[in-house]
PDB file of N, CA and C in Angstrom:
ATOM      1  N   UNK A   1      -5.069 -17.684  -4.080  1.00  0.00           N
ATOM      2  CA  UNK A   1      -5.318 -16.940  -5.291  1.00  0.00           C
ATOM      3  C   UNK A   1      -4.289 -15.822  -5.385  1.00  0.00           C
ATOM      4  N   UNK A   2      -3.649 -15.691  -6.472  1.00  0.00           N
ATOM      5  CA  UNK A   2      -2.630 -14.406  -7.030  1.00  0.00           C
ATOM      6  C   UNK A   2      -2.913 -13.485  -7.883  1.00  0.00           C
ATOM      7  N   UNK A   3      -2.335 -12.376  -7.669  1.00  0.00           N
ATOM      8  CA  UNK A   3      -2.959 -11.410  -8.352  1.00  0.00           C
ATOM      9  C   UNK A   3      -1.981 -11.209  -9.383  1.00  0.00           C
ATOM     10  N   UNK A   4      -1.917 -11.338 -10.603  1.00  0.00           N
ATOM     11  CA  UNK A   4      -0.921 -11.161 -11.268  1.00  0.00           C
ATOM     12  C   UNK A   4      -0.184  -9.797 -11.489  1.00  0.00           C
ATOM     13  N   UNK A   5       1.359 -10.070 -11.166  1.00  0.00           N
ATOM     14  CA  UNK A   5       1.962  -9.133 -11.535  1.00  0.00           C
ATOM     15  C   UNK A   5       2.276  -8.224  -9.782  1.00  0.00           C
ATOM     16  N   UNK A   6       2.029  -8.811  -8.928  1.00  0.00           N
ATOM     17  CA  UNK A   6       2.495  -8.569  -7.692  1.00  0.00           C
ATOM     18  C   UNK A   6       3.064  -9.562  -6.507  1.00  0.00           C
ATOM     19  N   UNK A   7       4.479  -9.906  -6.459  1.00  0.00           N
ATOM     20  CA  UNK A   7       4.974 -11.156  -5.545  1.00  0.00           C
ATOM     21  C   UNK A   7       5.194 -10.190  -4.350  1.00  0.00           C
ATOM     22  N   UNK A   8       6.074  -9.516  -4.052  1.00  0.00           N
ATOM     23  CA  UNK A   8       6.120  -8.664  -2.907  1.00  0.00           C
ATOM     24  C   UNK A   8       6.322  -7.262  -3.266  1.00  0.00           C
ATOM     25  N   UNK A   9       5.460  -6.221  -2.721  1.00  0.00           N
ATOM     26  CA  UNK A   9       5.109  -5.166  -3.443  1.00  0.00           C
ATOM     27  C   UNK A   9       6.189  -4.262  -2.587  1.00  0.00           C
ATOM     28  N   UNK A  10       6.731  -2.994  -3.177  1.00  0.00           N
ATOM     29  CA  UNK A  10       7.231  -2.249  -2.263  1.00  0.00           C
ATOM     30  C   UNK A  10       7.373  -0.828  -2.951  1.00  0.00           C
ATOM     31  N   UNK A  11       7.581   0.267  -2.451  1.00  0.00           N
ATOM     32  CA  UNK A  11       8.405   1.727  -2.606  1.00  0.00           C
ATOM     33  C   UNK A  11       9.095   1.530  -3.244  1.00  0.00           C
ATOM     34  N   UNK A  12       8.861   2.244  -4.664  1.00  0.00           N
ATOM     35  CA  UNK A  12      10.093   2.643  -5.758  1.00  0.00           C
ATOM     36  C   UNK A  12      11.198   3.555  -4.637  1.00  0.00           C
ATOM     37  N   UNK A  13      12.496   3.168  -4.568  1.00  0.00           N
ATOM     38  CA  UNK A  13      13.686   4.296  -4.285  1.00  0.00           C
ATOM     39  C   UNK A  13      13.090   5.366  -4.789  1.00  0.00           C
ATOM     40  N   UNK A  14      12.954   6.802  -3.926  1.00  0.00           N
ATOM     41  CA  UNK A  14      12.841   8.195  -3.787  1.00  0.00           C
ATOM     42  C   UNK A  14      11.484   8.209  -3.678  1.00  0.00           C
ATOM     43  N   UNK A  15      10.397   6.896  -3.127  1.00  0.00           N
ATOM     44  CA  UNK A  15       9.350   6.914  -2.833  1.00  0.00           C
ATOM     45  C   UNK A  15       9.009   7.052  -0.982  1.00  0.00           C
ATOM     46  N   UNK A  16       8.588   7.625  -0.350  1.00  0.00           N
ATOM     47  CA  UNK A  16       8.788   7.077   0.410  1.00  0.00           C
ATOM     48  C   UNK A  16       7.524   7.884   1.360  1.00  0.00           C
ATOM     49  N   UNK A  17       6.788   7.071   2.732  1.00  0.00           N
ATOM     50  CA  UNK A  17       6.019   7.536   3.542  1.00  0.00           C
ATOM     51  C   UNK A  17       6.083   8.231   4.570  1.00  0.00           C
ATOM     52  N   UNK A  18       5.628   9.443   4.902  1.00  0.00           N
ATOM     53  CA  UNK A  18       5.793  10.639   5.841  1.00  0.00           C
ATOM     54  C   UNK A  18       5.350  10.963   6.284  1.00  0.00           C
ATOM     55  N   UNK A  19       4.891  11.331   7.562  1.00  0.00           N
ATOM     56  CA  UNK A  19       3.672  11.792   8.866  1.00  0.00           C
ATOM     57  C   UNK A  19       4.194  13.566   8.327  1.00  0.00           C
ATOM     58  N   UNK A  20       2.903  13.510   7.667  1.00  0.00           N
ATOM     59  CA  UNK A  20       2.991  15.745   8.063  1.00  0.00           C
ATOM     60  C   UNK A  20       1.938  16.091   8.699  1.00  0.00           C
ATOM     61  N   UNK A  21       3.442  16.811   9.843  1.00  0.00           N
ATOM     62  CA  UNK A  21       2.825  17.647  10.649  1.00  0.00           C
ATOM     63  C   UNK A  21       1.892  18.499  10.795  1.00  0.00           C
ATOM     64  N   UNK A  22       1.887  19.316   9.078  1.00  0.00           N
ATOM     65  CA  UNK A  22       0.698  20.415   8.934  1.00  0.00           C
ATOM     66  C   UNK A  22      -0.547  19.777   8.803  1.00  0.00           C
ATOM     67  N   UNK A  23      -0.570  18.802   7.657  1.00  0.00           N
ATOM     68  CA  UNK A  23      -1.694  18.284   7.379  1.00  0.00           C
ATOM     69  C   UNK A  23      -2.097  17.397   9.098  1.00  0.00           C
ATOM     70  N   UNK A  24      -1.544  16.584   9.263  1.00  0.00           N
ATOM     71  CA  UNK A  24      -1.524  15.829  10.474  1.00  0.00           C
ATOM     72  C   UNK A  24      -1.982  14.727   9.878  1.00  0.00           C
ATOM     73  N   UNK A  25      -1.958  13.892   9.207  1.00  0.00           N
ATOM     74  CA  UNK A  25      -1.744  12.928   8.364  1.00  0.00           C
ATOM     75  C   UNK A  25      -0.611  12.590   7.495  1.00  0.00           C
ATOM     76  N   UNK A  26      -0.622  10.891   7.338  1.00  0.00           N
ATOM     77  CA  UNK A  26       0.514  10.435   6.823  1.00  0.00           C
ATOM     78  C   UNK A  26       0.125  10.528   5.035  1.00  0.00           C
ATOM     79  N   UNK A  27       1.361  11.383   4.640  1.00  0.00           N
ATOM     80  CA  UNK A  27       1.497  10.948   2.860  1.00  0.00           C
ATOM     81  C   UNK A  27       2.766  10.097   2.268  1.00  0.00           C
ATOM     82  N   UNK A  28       2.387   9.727   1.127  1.00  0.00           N
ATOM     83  CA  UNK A  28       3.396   9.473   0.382  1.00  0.00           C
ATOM     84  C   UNK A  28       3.927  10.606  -0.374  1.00  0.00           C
ATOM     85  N   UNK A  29       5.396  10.816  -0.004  1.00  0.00           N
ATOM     86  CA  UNK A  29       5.663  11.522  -0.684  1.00  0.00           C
ATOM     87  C   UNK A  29       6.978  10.890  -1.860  1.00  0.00           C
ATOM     88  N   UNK A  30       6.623  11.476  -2.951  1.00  0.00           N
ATOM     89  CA  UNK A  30       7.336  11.286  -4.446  1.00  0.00           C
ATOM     90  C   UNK A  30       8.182  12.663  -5.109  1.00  0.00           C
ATOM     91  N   UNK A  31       9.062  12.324  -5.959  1.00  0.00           N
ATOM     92  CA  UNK A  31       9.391  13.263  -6.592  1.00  0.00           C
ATOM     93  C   UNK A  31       8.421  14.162  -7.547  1.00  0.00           C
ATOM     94  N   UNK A  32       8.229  15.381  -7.094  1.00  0.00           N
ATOM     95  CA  UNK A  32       7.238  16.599  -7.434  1.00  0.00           C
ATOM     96  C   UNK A  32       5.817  16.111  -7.035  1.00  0.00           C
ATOM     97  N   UNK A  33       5.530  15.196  -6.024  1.00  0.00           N
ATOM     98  CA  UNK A  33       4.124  14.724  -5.531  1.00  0.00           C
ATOM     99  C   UNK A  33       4.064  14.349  -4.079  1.00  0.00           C
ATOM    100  N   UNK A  34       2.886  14.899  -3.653  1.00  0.00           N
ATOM    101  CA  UNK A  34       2.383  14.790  -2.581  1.00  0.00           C
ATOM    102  C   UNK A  34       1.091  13.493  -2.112  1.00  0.00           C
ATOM    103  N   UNK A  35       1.263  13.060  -2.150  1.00  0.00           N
ATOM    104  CA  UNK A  35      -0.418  12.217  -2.098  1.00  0.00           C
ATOM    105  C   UNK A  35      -0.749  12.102  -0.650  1.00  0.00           C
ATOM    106  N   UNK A  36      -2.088  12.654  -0.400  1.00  0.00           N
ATOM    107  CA  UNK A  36      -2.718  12.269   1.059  1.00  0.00           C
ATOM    108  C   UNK A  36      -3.400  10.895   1.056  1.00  0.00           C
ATOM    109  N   UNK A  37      -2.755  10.549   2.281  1.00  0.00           N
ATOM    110  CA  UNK A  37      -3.530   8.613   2.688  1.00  0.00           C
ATOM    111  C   UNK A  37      -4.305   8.853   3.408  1.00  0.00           C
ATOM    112  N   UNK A  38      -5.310   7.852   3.265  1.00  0.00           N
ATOM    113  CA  UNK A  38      -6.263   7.780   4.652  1.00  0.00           C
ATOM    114  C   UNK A  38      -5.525   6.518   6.038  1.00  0.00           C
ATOM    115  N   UNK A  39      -6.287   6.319   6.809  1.00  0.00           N
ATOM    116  CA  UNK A  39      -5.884   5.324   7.627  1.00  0.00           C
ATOM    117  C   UNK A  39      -5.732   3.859   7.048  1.00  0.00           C
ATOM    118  N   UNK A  40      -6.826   3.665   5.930  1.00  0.00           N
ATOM    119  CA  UNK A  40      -6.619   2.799   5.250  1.00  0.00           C
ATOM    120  C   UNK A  40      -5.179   2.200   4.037  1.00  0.00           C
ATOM    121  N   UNK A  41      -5.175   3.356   3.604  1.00  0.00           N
ATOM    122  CA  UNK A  41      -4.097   3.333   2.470  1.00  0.00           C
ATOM    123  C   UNK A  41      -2.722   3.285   3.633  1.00  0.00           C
ATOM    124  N   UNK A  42      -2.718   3.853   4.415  1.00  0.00           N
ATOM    125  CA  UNK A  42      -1.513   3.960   4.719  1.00  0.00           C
ATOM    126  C   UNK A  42      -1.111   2.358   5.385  1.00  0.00           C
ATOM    127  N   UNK A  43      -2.055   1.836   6.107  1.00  0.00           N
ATOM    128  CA  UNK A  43      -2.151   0.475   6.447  1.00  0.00           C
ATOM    129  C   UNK A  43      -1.725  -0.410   5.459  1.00  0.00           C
ATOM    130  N   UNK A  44      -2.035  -0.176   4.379  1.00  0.00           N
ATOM    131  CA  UNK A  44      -1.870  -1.287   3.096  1.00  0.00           C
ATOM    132  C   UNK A  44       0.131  -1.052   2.822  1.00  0.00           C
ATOM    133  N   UNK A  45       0.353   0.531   2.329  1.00  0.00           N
ATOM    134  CA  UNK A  45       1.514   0.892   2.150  1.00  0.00           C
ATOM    135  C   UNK A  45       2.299   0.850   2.898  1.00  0.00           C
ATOM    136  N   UNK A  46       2.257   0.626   4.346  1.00  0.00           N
ATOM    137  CA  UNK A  46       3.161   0.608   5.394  1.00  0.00           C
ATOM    138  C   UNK A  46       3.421  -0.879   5.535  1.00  0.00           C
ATOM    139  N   UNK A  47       2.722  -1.958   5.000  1.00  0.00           N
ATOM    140  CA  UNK A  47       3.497  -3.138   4.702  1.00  0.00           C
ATOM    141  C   UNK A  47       4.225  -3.497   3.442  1.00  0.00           C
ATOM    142  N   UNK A  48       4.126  -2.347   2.649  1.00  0.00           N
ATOM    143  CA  UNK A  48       4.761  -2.664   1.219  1.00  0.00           C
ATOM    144  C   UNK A  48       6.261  -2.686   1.443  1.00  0.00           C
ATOM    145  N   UNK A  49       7.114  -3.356   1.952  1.00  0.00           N
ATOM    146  CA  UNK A  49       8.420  -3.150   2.300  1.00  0.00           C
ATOM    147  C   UNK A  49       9.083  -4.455   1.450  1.00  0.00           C
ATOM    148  N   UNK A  50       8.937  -5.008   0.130  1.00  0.00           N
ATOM    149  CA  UNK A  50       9.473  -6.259  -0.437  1.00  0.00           C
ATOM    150  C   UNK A  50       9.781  -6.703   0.201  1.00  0.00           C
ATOM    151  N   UNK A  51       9.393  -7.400   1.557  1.00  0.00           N
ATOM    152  CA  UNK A  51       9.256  -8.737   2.209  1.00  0.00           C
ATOM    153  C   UNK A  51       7.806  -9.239   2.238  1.00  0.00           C
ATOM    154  N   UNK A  52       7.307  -9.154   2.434  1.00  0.00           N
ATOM    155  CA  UNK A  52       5.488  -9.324   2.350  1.00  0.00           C
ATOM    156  C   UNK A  52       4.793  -9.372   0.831  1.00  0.00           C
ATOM    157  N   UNK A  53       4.383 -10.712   0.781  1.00  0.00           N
ATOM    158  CA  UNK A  53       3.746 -10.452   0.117  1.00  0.00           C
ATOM    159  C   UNK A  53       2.309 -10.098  -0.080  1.00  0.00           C
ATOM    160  N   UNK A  54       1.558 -10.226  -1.300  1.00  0.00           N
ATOM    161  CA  UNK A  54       0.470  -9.553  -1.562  1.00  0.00           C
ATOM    162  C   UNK A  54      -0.697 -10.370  -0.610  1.00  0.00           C
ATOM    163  N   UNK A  55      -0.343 -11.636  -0.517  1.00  0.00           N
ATOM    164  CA  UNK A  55      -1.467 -12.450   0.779  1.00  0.00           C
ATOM    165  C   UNK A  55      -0.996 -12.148   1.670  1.00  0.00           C
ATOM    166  N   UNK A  56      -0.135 -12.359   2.240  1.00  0.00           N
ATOM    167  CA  UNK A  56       0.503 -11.695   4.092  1.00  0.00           C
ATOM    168  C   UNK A  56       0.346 -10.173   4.185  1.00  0.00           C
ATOM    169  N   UNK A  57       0.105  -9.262   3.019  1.00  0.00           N
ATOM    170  CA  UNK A  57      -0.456  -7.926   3.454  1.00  0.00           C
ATOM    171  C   UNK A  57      -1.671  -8.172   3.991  1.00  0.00           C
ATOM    172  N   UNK A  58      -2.727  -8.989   2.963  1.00  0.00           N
ATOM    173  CA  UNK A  58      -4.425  -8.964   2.840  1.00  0.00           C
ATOM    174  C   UNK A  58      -4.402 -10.067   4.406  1.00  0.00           C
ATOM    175  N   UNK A  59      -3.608 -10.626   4.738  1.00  0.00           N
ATOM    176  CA  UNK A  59      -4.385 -11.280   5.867  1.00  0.00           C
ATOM    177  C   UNK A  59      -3.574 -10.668   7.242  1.00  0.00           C
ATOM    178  N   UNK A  60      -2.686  -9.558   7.047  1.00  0.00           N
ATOM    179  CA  UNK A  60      -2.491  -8.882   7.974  1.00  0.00           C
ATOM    180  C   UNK A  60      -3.909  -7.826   8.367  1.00  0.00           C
ATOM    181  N   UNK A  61      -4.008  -7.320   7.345  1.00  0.00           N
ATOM    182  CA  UNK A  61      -5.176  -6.630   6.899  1.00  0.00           C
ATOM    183  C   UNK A  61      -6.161  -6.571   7.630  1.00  0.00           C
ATOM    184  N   UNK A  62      -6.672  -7.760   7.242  1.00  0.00           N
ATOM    185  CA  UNK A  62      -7.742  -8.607   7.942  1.00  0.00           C
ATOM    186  C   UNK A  62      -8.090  -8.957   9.281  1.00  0.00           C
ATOM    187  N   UNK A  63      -6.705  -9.044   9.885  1.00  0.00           N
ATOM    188  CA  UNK A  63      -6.546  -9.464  11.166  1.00  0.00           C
ATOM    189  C   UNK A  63      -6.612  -8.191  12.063  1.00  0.00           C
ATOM    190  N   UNK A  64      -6.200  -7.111  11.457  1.00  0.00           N
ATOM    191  CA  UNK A  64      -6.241  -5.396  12.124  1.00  0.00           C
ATOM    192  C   UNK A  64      -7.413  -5.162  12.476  1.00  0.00           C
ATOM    193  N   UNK A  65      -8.267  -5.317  10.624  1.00  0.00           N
ATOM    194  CA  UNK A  65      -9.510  -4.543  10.770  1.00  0.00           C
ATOM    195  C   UNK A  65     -10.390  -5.099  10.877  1.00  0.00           C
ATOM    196  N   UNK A  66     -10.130  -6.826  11.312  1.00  0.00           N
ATOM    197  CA  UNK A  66     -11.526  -7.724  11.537  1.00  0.00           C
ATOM    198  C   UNK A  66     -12.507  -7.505  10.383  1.00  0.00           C
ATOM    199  N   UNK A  67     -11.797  -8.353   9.115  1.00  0.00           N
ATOM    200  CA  UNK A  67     -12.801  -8.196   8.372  1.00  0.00           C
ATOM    201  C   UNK A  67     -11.963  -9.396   7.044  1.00  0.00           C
ATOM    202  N   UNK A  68     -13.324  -9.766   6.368  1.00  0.00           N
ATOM    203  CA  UNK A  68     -12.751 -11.145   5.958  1.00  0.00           C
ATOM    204  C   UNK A  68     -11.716 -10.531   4.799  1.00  0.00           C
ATOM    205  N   UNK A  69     -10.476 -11.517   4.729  1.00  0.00           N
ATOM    206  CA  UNK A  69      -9.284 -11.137   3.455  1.00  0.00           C
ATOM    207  C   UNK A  69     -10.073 -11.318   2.301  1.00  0.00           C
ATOM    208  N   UNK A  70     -11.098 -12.532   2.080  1.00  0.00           N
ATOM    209  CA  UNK A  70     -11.648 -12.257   0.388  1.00  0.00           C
ATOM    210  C   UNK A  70     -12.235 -10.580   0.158  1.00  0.00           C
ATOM    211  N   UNK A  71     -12.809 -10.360   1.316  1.00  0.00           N
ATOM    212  CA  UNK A  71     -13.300  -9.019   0.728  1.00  0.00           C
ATOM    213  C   UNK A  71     -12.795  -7.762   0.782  1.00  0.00           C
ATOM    214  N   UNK A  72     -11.551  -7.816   1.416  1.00  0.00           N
ATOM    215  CA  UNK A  72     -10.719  -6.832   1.418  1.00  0.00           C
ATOM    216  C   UNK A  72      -9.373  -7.015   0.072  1.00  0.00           C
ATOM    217  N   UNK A  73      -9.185  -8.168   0.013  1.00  0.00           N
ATOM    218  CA  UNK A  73      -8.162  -8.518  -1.073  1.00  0.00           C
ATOM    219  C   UNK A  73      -8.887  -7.513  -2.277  1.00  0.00           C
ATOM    220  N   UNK A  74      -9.626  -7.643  -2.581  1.00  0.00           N
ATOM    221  CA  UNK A  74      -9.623  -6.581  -3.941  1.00  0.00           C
ATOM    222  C   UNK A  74      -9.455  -5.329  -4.113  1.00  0.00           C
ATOM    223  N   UNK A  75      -9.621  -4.729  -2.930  1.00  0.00           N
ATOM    224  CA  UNK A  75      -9.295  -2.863  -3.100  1.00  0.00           C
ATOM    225  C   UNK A  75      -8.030  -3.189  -2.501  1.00  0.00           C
ATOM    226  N   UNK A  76      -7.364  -3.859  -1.686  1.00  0.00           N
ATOM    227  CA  UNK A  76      -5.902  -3.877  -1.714  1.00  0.00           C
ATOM    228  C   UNK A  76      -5.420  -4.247  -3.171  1.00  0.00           C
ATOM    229  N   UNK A  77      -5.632  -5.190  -3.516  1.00  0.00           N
ATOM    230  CA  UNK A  77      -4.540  -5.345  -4.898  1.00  0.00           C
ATOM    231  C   UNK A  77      -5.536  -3.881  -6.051  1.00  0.00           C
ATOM    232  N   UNK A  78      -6.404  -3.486  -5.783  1.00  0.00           N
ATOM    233  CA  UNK A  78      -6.556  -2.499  -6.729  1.00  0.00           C
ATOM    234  C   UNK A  78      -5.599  -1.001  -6.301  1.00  0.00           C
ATOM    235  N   UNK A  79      -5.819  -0.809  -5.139  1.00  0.00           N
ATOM    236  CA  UNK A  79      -4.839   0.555  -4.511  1.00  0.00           C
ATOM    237  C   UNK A  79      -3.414   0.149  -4.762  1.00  0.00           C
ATOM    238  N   UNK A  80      -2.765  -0.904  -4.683  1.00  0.00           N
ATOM    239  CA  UNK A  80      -1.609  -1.735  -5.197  1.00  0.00           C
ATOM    240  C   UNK A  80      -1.053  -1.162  -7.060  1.00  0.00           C
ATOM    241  N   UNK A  81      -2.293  -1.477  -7.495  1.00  0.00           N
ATOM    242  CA  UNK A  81      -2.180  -1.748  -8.752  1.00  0.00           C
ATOM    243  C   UNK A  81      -2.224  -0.397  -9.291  1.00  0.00           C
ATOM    244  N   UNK A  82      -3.214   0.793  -8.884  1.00  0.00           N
ATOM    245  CA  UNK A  82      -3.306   1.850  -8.942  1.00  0.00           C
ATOM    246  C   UNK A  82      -1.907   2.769  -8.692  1.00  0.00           C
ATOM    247  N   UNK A  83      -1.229   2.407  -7.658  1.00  0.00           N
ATOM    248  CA  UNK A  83       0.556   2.835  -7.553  1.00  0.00           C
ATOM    249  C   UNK A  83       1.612   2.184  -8.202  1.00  0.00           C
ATOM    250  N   UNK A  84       1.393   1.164  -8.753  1.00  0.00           N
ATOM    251  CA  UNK A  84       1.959   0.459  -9.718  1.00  0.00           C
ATOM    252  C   UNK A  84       1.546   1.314 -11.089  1.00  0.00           C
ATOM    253  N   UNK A  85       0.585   1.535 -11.254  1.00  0.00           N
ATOM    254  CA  UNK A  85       0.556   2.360 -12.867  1.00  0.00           C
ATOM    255  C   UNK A  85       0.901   3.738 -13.070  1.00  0.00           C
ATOM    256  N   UNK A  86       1.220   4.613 -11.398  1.00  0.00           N
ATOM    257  CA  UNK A  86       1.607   5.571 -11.653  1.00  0.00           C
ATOM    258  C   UNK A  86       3.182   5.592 -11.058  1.00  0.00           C
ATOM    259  N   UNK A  87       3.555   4.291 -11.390  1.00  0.00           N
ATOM    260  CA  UNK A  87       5.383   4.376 -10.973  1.00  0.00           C
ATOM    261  C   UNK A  87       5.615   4.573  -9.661  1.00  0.00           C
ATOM    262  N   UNK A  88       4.861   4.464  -8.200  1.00  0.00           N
ATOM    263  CA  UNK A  88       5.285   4.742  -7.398  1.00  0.00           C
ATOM    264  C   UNK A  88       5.792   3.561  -6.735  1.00  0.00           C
ATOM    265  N   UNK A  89       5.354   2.195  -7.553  1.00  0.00           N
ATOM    266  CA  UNK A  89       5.263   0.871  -6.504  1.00  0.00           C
ATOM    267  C   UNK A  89       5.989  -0.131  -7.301  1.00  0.00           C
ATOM    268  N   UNK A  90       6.998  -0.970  -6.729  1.00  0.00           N
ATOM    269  CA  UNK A  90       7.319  -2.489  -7.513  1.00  0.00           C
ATOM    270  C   UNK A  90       6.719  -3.532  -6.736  1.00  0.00           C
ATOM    271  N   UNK A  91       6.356  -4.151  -7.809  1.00  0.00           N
ATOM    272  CA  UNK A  91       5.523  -5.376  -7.798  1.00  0.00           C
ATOM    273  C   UNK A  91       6.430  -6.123  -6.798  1.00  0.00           C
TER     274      UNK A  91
END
């Protein structure tokens, strides 16, 4: 099953992921934006590198957090889709 509108997802150029030190958590950081990840998000985004696609993320996924890909596939392609509408992500 495909989610339309995502073959291999990745970091818009001047997007990019960062361990801060202060916070002690990893963000994405963007031009004039900060966003805090959880362990989760960052798991999803740290395979977004346009080689992987949107099933080889969800069944990497799966295989980490022991837990089935149908039921994780949907808040991945929604957190996906969610950085896709605010320009941070190519499909």
């Amino acid at each position: 099953m495909s989610t339309p509108g995502f073959t291999r997802p990745a970091l818009l150029p001047g997007v990019r992921l960062h361990r801060d030190r202060h916070r002690g958590q990893w963000v994405l950081l963007a031009p004039e934006r900060v966003i805090e990840l959880d362990e989760v998000a960052y798991a999803v985004l740290s395979r977004c590198d346009g080689s992987r696609t949107l099933e080889r993320i969800v069944d990497e996924l799966a295989g980490e957090f022991d837990a089935p890909a149908a039921q994780i596939r949907p808040d991945v392609a929604e957190l996906l889709q969610q950085l896709l509408d605010k320009r941070l992500l190519a499909p």
